[in-house]
C-alpha atoms as a PDB file:
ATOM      1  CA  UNK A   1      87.117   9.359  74.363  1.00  0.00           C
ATOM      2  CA  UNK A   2      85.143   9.804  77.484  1.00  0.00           C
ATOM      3  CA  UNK A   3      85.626   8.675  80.675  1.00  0.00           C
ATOM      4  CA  UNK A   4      82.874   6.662  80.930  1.00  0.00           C
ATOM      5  CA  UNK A   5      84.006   5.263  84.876  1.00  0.00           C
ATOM      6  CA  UNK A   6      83.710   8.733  85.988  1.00  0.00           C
ATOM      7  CA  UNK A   7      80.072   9.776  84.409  1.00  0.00           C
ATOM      8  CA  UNK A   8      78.463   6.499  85.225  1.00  0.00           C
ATOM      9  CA  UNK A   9      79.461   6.356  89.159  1.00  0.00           C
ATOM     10  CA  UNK A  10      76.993   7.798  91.571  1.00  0.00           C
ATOM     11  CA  UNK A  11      78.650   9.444  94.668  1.00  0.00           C
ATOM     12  CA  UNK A  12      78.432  12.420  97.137  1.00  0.00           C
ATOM     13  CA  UNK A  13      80.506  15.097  95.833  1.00  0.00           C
ATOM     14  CA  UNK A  14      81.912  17.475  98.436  1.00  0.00           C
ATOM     15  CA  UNK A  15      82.216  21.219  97.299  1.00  0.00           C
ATOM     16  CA  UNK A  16      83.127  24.390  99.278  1.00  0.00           C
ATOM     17  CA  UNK A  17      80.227  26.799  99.701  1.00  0.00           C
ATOM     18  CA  UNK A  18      80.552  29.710  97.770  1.00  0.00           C
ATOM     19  CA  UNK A  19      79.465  31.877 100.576  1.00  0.00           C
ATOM     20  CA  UNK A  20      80.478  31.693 104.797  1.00  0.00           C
ATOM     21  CA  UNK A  21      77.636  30.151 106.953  1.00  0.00           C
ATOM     22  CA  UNK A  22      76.657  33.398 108.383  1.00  0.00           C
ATOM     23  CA  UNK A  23      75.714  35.298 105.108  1.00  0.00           C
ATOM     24  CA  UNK A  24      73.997  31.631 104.578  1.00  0.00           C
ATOM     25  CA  UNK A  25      72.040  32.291 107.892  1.00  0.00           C
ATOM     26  CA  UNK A  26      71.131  35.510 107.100  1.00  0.00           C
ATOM     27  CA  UNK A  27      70.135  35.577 103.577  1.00  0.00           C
ATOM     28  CA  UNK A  28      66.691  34.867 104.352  1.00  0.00           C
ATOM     29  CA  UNK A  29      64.210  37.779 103.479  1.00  0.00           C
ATOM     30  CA  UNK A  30      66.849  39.967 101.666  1.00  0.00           C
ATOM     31  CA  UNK A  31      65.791  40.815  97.746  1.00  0.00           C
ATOM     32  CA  UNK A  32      62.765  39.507  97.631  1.00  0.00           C
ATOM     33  CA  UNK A  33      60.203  40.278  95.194  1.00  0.00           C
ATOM     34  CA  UNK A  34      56.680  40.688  95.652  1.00  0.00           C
ATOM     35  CA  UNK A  35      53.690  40.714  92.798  1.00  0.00           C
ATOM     36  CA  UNK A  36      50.516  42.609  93.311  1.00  0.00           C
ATOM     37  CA  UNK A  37      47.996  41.179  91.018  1.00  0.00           C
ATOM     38  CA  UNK A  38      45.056  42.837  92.624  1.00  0.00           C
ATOM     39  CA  UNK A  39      43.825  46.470  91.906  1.00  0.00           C
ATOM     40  CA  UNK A  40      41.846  45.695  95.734  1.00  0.00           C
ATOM     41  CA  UNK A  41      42.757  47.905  99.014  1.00  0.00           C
ATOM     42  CA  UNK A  42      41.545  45.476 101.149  1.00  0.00           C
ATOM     43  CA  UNK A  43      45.329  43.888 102.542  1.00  0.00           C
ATOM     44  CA  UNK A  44      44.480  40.575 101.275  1.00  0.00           C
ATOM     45  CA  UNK A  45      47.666  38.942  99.332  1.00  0.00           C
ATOM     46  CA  UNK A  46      48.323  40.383  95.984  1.00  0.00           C
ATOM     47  CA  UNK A  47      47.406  44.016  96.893  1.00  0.00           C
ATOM     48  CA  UNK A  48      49.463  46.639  96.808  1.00  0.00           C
ATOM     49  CA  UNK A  49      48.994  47.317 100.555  1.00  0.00           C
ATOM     50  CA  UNK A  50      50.134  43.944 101.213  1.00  0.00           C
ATOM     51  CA  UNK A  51      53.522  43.852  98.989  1.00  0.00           C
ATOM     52  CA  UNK A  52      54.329  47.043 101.289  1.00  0.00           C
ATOM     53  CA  UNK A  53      53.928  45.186 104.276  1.00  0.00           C
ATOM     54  CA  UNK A  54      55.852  42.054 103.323  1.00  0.00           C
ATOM     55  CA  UNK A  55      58.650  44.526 102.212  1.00  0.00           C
ATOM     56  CA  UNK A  56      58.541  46.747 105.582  1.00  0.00           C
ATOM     57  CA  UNK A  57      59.060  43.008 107.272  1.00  0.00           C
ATOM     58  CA  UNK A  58      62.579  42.475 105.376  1.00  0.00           C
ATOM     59  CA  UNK A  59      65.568  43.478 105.613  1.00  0.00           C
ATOM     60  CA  UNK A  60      67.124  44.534 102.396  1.00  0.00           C
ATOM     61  CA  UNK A  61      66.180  45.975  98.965  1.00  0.00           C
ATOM     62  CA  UNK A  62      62.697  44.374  97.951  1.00  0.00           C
ATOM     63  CA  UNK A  63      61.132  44.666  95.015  1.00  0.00           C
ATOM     64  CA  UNK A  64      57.296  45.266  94.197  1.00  0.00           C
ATOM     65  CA  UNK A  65      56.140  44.569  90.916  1.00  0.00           C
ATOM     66  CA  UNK A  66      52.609  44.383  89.004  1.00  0.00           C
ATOM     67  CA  UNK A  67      50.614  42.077  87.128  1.00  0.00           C
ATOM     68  CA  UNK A  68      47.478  42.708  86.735  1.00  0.00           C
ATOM     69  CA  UNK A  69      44.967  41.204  84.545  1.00  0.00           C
ATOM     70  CA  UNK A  70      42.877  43.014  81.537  1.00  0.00           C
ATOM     71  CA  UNK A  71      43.797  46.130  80.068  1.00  0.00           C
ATOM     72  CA  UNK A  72      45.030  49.266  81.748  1.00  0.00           C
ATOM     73  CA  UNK A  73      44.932  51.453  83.322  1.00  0.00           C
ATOM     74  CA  UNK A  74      44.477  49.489  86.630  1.00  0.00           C
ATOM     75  CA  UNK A  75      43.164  51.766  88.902  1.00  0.00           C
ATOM     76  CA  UNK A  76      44.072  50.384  93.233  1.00  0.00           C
ATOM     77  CA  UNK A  77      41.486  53.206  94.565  1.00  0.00           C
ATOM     78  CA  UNK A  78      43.334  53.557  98.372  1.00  0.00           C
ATOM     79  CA  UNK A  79      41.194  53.192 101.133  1.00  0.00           C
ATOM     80  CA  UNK A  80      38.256  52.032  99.485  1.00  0.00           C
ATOM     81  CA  UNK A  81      38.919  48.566 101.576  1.00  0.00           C
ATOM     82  CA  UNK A  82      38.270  50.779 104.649  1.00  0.00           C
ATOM     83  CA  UNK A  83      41.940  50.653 105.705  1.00  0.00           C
ATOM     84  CA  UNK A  84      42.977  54.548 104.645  1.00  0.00           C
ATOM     85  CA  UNK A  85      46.230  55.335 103.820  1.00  0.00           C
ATOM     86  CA  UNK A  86      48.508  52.867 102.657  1.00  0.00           C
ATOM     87  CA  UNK A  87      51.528  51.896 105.043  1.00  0.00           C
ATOM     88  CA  UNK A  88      54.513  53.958 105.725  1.00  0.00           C
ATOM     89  CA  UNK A  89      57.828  52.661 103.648  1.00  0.00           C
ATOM     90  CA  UNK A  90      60.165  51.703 106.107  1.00  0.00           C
ATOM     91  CA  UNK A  91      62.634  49.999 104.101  1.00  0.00           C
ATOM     92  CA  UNK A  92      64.775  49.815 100.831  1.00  0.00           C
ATOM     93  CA  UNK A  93      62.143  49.335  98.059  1.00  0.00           C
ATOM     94  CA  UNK A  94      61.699  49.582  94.240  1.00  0.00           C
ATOM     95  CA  UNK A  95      58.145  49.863  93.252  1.00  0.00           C
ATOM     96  CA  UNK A  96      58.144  49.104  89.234  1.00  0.00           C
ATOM     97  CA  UNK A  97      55.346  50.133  87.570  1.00  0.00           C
ATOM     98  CA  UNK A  98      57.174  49.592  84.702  1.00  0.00           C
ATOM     99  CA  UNK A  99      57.073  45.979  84.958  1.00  0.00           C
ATOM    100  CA  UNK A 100      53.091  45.876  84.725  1.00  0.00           C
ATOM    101  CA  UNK A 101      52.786  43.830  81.073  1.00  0.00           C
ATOM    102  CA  UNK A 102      50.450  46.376  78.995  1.00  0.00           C
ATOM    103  CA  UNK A 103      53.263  49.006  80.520  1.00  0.00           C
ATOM    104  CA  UNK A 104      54.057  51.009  77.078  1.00  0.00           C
ATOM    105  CA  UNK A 105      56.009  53.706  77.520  1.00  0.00           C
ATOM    106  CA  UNK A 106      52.996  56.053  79.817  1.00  0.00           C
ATOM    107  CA  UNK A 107      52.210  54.321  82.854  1.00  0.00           C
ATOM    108  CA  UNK A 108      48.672  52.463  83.332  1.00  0.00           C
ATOM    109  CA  UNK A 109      49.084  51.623  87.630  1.00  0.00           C
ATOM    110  CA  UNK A 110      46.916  54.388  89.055  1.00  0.00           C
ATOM    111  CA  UNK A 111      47.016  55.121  92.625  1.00  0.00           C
ATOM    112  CA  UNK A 112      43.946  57.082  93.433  1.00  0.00           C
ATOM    113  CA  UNK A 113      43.092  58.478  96.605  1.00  0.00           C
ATOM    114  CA  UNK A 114      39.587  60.085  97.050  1.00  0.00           C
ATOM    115  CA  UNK A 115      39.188  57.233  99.645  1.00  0.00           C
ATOM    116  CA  UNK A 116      42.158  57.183 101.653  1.00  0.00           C
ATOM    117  CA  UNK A 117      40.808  59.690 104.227  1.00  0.00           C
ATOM    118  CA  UNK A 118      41.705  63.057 105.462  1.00  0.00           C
ATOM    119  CA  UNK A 119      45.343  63.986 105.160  1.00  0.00           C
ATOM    120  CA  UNK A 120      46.690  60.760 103.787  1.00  0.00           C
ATOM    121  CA  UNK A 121      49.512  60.456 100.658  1.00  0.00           C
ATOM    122  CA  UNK A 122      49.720  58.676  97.891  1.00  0.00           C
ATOM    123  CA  UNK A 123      52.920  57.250  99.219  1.00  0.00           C
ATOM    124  CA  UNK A 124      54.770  58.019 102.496  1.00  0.00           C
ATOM    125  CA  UNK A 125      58.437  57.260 102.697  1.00  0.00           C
ATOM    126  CA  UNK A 126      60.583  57.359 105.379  1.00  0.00           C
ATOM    127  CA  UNK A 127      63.533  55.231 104.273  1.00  0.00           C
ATOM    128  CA  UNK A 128      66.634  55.191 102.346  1.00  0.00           C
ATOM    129  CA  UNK A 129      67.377  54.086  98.793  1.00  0.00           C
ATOM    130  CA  UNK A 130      63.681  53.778  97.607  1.00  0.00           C
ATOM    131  CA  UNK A 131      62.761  53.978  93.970  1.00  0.00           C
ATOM    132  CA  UNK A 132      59.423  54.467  92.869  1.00  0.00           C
ATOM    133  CA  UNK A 133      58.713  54.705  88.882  1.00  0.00           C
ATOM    134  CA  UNK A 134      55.817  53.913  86.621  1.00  0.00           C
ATOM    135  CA  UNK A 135      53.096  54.954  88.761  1.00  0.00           C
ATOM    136  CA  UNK A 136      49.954  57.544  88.329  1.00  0.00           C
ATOM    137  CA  UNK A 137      49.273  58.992  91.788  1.00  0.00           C
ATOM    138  CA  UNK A 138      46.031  60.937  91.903  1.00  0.00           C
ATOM    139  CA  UNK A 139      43.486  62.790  94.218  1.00  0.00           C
ATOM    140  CA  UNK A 140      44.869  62.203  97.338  1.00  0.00           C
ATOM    141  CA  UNK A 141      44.089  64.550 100.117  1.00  0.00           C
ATOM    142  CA  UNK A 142      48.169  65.062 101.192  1.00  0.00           C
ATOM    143  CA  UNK A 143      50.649  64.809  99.083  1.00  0.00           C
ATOM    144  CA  UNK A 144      51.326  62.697  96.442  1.00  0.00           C
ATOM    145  CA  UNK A 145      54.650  61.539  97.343  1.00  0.00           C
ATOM    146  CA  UNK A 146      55.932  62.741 101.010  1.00  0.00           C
ATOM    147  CA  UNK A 147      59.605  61.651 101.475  1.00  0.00           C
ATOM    148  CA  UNK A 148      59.843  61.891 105.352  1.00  0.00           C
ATOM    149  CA  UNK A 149      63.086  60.773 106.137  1.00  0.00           C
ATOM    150  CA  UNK A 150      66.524  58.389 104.859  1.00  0.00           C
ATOM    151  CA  UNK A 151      67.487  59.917 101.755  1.00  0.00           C
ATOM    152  CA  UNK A 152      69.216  58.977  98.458  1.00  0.00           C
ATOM    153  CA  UNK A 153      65.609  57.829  97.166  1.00  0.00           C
ATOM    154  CA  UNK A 154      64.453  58.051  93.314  1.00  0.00           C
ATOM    155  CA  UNK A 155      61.129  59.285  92.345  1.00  0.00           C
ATOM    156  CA  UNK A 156      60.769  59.240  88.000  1.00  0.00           C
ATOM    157  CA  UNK A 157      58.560  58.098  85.303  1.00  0.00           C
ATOM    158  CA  UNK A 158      55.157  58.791  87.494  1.00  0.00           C
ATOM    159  CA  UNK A 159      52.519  61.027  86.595  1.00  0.00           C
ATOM    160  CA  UNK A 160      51.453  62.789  90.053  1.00  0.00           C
ATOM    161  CA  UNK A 161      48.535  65.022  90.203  1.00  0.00           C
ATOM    162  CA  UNK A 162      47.294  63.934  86.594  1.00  0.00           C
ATOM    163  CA  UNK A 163      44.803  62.331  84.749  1.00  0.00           C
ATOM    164  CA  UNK A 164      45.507  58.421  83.065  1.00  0.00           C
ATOM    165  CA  UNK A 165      47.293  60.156  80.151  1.00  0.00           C
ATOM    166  CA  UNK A 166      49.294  63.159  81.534  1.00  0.00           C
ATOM    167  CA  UNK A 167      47.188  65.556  80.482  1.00  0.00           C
ATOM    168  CA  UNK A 168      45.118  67.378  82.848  1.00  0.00           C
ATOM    169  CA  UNK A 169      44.765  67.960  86.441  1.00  0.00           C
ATOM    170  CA  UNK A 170      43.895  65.378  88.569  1.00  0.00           C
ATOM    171  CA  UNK A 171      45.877  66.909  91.556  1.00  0.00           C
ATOM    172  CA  UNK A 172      46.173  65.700  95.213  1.00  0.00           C
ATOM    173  CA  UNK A 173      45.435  68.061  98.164  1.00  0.00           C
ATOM    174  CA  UNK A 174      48.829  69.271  98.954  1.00  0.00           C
ATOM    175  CA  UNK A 175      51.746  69.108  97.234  1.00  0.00           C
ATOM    176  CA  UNK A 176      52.864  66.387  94.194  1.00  0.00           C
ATOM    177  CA  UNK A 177      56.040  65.419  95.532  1.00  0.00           C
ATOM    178  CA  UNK A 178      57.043  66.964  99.168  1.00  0.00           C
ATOM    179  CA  UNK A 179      60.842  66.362 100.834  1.00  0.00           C
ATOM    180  CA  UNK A 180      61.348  67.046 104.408  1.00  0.00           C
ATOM    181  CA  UNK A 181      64.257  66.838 106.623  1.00  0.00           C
ATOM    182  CA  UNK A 182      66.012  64.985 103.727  1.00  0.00           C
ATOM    183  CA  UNK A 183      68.108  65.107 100.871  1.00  0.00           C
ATOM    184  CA  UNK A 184      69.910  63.441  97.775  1.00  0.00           C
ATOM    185  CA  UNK A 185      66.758  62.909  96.753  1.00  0.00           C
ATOM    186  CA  UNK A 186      66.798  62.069  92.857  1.00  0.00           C
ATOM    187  CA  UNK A 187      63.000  63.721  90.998  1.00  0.00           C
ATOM    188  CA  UNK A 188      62.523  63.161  87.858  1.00  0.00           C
ATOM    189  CA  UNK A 189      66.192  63.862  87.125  1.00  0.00           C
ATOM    190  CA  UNK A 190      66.617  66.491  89.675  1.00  0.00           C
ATOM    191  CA  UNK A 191      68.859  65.697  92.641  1.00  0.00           C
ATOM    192  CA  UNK A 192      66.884  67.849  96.063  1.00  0.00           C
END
């Protein structure tokens, strides 16, 4: 038989917290995730440019993920907003293209870069324990990937330098994937 006293009274109940008031305090802004639904370079919310920027901001590993609407590939062409290069990574960050929905196995986010300017990456990162995956990076004058600094970062399931499919050449100006002053570096399997 229940207890039908106890389920019918209303009550505050008093509970410990599971967690000390000063990792409370300072949860804020750690593991967030952040949705570009916009193949636009223009900042606005949604872009890529802007995830990057919300995730430089936080302390913590953030996540960026895609959604885009219609069929892939979705191709962000960098610059074309009139803003260049994208940012700098400055933080912890795992960009999934894997997560985009029509994602099957070859990935369909395409970074391209004929309109980032002179000497601009695909991607520039200068931070530890970043993981980018699921991405087609393309036709950027620099690199495709330049991992500037931190270390222990994860670069695998991208097609750099290629066309859509993996096929041909669609290379950027300098190298696919450059590593300077760094290491532990995880490529495609590789540890550098």
């Amino acid at each position: 038989h229940a207890d039908w006293e106890l389920e019918s009274s209303l009550g505050a109940i008093e509970a410990k917290g599971a967690f000390q008031a000063i990792t409370q305090a300072n949860w804020h802004g750690l593991l967030n995730t952040f949705t570009v639904t916009s193949t636009l370079d223009d900042g606005s919310a949604g872009t890529l440019r802007w995830a990057i920027l919300q995730a430089n901001g936080l302390a913590g590993i953030d996540t960026i993920t895609f959604n885009i609407s219609g069929a892939g590939p979705h191709v962000i062409s960098i610059g074309s907003g009139g803003l260049g290069a994208l940012p700098t990574i400055t933080e912890a960050l795992l960009i999934d293209g894997w997560s985009e929905p029509d994602y099957a196995g070859t990935p369909v986010v395409v970074l391209e870069g004929s309109s980032a300017g002179a000497g601009a990456n695909g991607l520039t990162i200068n931070a530890s324990g970043v993981t980018v995956q699921g991405l087609v990076i393309r036709t950027f004058n620099g690199d495709g990937i330049h991992i500037a600094g931190g270390g222990g970062n994860i670069i695998r399931g991208n097609y750099i330098g290629t066309t859509n499919n993996g096929l041909s050449n669609s290379a950027n100006g300098d190298d696919g994937i450059e590593i300077s002053g760094t290491g532990g570096n995880l490529i495609g399997g590789l540890t550098l």
